[in-house]
N, C-alpha and C. Protein backbone atom coordinates (compact mmCIF):
# COMPACT_ATOMS: atom_id res chain seq x y z
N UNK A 1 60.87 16.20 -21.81
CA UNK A 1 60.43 17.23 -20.87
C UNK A 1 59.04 17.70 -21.28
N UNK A 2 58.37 17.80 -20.43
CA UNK A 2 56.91 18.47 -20.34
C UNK A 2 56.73 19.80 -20.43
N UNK A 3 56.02 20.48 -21.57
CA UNK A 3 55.90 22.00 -21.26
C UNK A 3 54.51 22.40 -21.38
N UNK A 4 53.84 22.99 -20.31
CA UNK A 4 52.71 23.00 -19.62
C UNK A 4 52.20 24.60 -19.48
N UNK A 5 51.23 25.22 -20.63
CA UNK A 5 50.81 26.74 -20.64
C UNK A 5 49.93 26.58 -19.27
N UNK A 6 50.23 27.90 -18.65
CA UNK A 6 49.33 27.59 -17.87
C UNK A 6 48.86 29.64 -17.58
N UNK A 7 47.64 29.42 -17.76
CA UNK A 7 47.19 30.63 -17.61
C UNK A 7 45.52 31.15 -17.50
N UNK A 8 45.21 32.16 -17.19
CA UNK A 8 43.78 32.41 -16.88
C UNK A 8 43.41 33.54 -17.94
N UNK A 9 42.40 33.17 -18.40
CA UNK A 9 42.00 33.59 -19.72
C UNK A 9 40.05 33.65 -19.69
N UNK A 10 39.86 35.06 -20.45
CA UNK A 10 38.59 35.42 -20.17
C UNK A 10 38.19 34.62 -21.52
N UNK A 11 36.48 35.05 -21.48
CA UNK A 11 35.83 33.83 -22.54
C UNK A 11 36.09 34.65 -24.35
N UNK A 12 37.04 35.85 -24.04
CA UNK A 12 37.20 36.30 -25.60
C UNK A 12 38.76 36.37 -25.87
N UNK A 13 39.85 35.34 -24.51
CA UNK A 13 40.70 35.24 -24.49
C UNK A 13 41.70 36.22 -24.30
N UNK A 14 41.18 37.17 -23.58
CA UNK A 14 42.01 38.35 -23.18
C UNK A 14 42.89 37.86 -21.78
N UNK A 15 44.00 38.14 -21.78
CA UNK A 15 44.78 37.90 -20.48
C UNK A 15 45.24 38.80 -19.71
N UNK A 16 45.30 40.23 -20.42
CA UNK A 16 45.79 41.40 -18.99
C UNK A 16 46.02 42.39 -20.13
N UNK A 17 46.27 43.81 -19.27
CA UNK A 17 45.54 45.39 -19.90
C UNK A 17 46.98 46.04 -19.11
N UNK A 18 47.76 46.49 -19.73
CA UNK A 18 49.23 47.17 -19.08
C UNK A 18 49.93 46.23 -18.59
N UNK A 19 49.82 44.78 -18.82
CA UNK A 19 50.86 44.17 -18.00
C UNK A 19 50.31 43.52 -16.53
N UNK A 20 48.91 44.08 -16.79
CA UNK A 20 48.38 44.04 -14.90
C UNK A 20 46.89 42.77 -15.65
N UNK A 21 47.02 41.77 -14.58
CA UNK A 21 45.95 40.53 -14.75
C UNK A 21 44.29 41.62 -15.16
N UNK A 22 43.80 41.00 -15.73
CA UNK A 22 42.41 42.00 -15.71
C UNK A 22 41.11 41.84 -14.27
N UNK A 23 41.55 40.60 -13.51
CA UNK A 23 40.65 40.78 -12.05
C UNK A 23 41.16 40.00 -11.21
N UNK A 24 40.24 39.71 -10.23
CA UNK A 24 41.35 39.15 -9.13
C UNK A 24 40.34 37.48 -8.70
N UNK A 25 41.48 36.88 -8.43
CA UNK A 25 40.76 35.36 -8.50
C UNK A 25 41.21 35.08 -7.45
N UNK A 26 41.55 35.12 -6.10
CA UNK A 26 42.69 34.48 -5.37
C UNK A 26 42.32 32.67 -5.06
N UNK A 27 41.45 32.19 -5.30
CA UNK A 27 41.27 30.89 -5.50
C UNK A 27 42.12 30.56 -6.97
N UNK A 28 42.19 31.31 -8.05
CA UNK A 28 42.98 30.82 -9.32
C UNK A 28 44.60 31.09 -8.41
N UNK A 29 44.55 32.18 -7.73
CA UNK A 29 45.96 32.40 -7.55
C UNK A 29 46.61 31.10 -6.54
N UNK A 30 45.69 30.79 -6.09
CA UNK A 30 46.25 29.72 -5.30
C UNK A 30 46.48 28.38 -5.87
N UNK A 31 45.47 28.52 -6.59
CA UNK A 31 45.63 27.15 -7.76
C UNK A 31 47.04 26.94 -8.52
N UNK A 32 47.28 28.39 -9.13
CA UNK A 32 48.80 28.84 -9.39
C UNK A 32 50.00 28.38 -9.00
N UNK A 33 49.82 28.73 -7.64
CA UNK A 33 51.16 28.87 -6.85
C UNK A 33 51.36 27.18 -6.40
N UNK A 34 50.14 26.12 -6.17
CA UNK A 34 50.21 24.85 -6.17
C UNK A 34 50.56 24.06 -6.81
N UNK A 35 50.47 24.87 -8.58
CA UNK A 35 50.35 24.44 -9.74
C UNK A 35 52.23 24.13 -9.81
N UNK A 36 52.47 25.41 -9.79
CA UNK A 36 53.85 25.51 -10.22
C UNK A 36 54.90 25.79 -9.17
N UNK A 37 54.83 25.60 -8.11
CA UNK A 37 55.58 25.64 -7.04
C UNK A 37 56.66 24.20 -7.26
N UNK A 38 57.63 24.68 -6.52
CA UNK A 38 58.87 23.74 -7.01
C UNK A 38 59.14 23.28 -8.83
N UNK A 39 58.93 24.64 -9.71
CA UNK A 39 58.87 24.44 -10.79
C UNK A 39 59.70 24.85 -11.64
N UNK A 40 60.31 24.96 -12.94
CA UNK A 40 60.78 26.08 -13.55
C UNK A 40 59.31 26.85 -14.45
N UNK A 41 59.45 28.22 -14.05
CA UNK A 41 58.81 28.77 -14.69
C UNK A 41 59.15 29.97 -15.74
N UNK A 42 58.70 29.49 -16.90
CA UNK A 42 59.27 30.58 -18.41
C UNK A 42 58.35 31.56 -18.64
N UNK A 43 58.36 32.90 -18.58
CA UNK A 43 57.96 34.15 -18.86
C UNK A 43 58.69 35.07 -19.85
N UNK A 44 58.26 36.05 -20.28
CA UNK A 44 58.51 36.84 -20.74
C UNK A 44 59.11 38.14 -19.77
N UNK A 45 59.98 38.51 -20.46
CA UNK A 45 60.41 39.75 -19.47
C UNK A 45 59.23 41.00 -18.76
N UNK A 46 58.72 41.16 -19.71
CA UNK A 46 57.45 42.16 -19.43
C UNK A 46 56.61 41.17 -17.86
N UNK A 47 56.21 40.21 -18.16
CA UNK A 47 55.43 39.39 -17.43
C UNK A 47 56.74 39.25 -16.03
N UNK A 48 57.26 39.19 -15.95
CA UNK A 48 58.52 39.17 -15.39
C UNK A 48 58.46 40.18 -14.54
N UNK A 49 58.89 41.44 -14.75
CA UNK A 49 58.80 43.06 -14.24
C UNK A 49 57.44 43.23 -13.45
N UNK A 50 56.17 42.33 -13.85
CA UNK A 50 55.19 43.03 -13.22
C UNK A 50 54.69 41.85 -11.64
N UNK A 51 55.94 41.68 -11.45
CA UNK A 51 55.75 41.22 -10.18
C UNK A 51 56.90 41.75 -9.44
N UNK A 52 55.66 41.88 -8.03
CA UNK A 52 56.83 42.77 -7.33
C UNK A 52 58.26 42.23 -6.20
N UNK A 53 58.36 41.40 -6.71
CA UNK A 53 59.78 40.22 -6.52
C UNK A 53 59.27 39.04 -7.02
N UNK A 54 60.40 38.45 -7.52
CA UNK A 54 60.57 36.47 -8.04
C UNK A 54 59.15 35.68 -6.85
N UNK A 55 58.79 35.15 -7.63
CA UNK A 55 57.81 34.31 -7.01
C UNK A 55 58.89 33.17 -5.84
N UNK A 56 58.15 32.81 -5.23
CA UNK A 56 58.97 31.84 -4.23
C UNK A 56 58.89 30.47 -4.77
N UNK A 57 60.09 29.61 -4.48
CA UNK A 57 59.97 28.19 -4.68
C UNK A 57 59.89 27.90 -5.78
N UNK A 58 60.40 28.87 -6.78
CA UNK A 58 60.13 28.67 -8.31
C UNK A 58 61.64 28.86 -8.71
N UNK A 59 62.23 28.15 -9.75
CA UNK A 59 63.33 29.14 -10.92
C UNK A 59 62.45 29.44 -11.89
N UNK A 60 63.00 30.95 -12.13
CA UNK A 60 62.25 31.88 -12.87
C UNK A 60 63.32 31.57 -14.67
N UNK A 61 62.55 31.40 -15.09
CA UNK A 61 63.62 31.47 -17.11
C UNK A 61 62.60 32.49 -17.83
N UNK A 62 63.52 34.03 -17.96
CA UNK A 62 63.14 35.00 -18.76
C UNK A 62 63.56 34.93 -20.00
N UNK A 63 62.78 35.45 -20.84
CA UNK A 63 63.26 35.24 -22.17
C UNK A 63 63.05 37.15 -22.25
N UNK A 64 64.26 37.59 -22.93
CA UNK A 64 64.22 39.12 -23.22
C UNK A 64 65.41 39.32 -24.38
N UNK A 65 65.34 40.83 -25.03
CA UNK A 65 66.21 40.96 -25.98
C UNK A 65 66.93 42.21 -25.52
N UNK A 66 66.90 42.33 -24.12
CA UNK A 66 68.17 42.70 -23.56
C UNK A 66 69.19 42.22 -23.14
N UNK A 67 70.31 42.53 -24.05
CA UNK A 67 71.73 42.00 -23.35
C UNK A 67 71.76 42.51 -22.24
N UNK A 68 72.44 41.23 -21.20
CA UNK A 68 73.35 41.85 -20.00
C UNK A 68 71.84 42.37 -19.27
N UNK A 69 70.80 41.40 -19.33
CA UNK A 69 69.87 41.50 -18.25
C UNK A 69 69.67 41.18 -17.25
N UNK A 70 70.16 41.83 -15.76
CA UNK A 70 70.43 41.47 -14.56
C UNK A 70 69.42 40.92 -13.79
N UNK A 71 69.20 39.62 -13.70
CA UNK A 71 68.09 39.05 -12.71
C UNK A 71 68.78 38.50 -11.11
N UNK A 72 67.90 38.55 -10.64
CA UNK A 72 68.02 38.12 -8.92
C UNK A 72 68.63 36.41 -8.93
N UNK A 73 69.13 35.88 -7.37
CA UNK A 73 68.88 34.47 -7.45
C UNK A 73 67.33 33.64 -7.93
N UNK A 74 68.14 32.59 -8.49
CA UNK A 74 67.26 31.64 -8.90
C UNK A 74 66.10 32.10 -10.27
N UNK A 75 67.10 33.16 -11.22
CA UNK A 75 66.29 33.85 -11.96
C UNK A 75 67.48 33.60 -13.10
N UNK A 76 66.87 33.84 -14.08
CA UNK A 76 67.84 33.29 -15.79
C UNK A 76 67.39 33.82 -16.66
N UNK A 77 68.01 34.41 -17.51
CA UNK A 77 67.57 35.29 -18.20
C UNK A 77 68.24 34.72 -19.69
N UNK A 78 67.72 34.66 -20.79
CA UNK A 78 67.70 33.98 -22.38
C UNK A 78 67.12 34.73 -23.50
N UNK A 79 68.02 34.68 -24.34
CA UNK A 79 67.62 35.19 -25.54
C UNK A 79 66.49 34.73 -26.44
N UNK A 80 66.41 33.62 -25.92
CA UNK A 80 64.71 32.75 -26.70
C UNK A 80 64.32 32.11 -26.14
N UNK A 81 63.41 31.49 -26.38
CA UNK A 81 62.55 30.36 -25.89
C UNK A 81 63.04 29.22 -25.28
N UNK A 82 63.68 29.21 -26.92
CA UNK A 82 64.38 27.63 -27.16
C UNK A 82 66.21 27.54 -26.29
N UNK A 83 66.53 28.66 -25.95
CA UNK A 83 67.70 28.74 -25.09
C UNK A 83 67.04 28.11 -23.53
N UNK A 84 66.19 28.70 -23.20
CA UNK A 84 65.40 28.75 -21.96
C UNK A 84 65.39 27.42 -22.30
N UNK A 85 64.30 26.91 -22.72
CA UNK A 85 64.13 25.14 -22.71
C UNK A 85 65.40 24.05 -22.81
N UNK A 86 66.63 25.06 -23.59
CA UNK A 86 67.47 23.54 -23.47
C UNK A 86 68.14 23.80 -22.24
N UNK A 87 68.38 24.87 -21.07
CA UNK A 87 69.01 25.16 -20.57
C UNK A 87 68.10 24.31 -18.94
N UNK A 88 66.66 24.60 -19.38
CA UNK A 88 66.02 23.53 -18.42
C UNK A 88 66.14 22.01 -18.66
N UNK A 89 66.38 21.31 -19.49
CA UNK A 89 66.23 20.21 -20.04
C UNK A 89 68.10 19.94 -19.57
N UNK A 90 69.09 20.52 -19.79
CA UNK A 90 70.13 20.60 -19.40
C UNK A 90 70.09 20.52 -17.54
N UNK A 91 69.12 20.99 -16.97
CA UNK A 91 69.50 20.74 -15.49
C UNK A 91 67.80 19.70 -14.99
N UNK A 92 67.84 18.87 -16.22
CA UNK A 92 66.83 17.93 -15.66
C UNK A 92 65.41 17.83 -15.12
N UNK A 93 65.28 18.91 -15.54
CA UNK A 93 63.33 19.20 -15.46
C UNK A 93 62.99 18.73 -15.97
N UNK A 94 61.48 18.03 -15.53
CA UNK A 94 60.65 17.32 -16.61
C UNK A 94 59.33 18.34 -16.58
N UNK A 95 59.36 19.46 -16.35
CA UNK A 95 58.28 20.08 -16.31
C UNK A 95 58.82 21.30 -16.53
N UNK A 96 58.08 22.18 -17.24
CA UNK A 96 58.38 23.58 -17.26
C UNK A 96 57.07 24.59 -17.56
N UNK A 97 56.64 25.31 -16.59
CA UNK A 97 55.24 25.95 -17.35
C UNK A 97 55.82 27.20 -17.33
N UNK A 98 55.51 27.71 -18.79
CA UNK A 98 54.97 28.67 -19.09
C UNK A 98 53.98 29.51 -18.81
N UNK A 99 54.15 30.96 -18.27
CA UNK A 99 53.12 31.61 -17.34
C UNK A 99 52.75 32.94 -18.01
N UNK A 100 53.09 33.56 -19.41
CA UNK A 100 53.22 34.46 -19.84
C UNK A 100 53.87 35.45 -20.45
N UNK A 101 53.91 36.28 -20.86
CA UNK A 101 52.59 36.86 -21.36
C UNK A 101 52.06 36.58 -22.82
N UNK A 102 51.29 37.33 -22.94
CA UNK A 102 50.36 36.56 -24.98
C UNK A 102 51.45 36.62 -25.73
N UNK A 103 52.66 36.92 -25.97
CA UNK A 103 53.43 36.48 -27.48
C UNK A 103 53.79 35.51 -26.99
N UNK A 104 55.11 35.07 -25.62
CA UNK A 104 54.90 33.66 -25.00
C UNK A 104 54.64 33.06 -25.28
N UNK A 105 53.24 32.65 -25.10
CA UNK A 105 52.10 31.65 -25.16
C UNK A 105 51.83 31.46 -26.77
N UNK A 106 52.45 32.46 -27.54
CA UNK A 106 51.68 32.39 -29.11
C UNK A 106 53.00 31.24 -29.21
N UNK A 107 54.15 31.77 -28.91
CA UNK A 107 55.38 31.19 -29.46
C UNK A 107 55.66 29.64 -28.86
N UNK A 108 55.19 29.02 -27.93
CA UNK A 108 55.54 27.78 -27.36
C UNK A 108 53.66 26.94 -27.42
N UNK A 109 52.55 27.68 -27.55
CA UNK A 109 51.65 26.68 -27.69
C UNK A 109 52.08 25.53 -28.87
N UNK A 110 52.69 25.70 -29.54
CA UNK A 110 52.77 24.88 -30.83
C UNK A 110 53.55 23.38 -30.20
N UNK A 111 54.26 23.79 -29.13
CA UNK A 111 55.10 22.71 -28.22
C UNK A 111 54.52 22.14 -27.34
N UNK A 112 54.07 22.89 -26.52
CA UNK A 112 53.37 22.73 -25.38
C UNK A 112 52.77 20.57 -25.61
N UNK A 113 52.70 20.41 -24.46
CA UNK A 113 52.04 19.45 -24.16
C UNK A 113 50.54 19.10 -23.28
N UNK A 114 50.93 20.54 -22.64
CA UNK A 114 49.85 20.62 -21.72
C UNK A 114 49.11 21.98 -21.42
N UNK A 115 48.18 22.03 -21.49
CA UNK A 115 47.28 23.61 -21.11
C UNK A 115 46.40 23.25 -19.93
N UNK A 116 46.79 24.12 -19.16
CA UNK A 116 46.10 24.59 -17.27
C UNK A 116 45.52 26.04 -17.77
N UNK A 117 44.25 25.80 -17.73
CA UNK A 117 43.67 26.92 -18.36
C UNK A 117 42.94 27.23 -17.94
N UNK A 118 42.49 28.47 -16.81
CA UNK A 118 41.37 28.87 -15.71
C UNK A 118 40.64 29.73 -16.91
N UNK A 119 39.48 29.39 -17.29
CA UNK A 119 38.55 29.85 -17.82
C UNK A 119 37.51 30.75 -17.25
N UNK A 120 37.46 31.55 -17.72
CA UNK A 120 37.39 33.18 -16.21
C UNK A 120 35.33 33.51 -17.06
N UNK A 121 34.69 33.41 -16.09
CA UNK A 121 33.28 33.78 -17.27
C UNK A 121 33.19 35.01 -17.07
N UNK A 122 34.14 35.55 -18.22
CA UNK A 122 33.69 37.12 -18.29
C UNK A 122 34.46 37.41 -19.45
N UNK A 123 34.29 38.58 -20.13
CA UNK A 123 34.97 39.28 -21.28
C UNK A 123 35.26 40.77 -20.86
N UNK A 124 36.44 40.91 -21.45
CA UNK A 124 37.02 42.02 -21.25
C UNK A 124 37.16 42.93 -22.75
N UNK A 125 36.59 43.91 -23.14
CA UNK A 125 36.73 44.40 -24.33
C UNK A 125 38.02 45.25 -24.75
N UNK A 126 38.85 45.84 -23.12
CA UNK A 126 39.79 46.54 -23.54
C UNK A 126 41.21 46.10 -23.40
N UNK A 127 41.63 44.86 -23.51
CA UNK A 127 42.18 44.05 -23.32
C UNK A 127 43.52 44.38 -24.47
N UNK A 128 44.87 43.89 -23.89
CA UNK A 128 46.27 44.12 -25.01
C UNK A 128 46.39 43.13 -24.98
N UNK A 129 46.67 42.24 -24.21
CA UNK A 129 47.38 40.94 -24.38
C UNK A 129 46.28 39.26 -24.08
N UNK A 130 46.48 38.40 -25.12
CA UNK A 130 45.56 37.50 -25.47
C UNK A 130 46.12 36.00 -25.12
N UNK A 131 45.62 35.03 -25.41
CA UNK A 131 45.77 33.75 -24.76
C UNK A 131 45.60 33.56 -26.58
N UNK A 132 46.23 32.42 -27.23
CA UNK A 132 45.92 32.25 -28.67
C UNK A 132 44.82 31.20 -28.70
N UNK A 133 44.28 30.63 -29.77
CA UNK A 133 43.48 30.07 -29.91
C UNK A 133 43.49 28.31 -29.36
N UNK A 134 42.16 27.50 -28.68
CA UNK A 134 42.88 26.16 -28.02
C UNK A 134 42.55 25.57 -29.15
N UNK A 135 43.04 24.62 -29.63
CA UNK A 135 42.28 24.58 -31.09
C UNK A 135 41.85 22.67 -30.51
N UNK A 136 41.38 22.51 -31.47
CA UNK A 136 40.79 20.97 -31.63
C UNK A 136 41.33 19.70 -31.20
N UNK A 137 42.88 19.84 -31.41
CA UNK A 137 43.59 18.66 -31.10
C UNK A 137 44.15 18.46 -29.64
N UNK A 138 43.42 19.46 -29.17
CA UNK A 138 43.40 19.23 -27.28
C UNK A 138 42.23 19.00 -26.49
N UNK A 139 42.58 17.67 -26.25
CA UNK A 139 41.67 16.93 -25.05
C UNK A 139 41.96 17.24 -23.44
N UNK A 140 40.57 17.54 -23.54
CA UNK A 140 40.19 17.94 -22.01
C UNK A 140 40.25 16.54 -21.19
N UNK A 141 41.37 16.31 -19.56
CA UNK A 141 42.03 15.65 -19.20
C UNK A 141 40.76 16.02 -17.80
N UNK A 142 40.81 17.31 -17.27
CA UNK A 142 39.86 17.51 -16.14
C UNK A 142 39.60 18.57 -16.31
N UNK A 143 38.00 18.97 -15.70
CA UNK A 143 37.63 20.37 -14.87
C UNK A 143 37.24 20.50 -13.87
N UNK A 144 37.64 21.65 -13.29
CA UNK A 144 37.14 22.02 -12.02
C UNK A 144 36.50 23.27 -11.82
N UNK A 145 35.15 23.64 -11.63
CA UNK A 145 34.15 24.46 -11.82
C UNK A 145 34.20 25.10 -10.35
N UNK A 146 34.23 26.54 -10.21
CA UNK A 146 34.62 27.76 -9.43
C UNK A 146 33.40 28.38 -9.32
N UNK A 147 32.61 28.86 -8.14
CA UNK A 147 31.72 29.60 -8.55
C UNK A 147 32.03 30.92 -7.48
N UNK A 148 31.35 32.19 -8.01
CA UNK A 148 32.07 33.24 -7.65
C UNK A 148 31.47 33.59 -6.18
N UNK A 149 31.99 34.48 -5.22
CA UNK A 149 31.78 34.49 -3.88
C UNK A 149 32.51 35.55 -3.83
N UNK A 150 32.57 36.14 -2.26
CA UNK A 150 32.81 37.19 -1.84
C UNK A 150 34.39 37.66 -1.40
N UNK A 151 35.22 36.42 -2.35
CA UNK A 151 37.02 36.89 -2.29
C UNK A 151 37.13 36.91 -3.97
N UNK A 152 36.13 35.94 -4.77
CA UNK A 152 36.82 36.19 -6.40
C UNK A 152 35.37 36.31 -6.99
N UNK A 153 35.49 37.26 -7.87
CA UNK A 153 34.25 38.27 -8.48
C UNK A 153 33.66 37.50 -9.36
N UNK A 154 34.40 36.43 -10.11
CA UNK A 154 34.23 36.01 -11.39
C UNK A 154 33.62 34.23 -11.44
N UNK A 155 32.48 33.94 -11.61
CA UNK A 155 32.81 32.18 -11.99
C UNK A 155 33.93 31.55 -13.00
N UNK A 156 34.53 30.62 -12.54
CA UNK A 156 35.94 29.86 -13.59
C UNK A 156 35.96 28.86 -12.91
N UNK A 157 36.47 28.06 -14.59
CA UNK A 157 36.61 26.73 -14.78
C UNK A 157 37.92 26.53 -15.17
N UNK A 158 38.38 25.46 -13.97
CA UNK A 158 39.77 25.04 -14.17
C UNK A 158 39.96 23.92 -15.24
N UNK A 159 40.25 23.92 -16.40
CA UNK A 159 40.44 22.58 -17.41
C UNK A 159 41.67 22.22 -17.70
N UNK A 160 42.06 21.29 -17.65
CA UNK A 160 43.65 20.70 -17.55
C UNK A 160 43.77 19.77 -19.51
N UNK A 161 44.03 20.64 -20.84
CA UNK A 161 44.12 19.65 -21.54
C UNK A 161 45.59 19.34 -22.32
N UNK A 162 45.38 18.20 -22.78
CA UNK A 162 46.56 17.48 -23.25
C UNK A 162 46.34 17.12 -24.52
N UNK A 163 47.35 16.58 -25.45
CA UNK A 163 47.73 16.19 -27.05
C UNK A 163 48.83 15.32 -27.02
């Protein structure tokens, strides 16, 4: 099975400030929803809560350390990571991205196979939650260069890499 980070990250690797994205891309968001549509997607509970219903066309796999955490259809809720992954791998996914938030991403980059990584040209100084470091042993597969206009504020580069 394939497990695929996929997330938008400023150039000092900040990913969102309360739980809330730090700007608005709707060209990344669409990239998103193309990305991982008909997917399983693994979040964190926090990352989870800050949408205002289950994404569509997705199964949602929460990972939280609340017992007896009540999720909607097509939503699953796990005590770890690694529950979440065998429980996808158990109903035959070969894909699973990961969408958030920064401990997430700290805890499964080490697995990961694949990083979808919208590279946002901007820095955010007041930033809580981070994207971890891409380190060396990931090869850049593609990019796709964004330039900013009058629906998304920001220039970004879509890079797709693999190990």
């Amino acid at each position: 099975m394939k497990i695929s980070l996929i997330a938008a990250i400023a150039q000092n690797h900040a990913i969102g400030k309360n739980n809330q994205l730090l700007w608005h891309l709707p060209a990344d968001f669409k990239h998103f929803k193309e990305t991982t549509s008909d997917h399983f997607i693994l979040m964190g509970r926090k990352t989870f809560e800050s949408f205002p219903k289950p994404l569509p066309n997705r199964t949602h796999l929460i990972v939280t350390r609340q017992k007896n955490y009540t999720v909607p259809d097509h939503c699953f809720a796990f005590a770890s990571v690694k529950d979440a992954l065998v429980f996808a791998q158990q109903q035959n996914q070969k894909m699973v991205y990961v969408i958030g938030g920064g401990e997430i991403y700290k805890e499964t980059i080490g697995i990961a196979n694949e990083l979808v990584i919208t590279h946002v040209d901007a820095e955010f100084k007041d930033a809580d939650a981070f994207f971890p470091e891409i380190t060396s042993d990931w090869e850049i597969i593609s990019e796709k260069r964004h330039q900013a206009d009058e629906k998304n504020e920001f220039d970004f580069t879509i890079i797709v890499y693999q190990r």
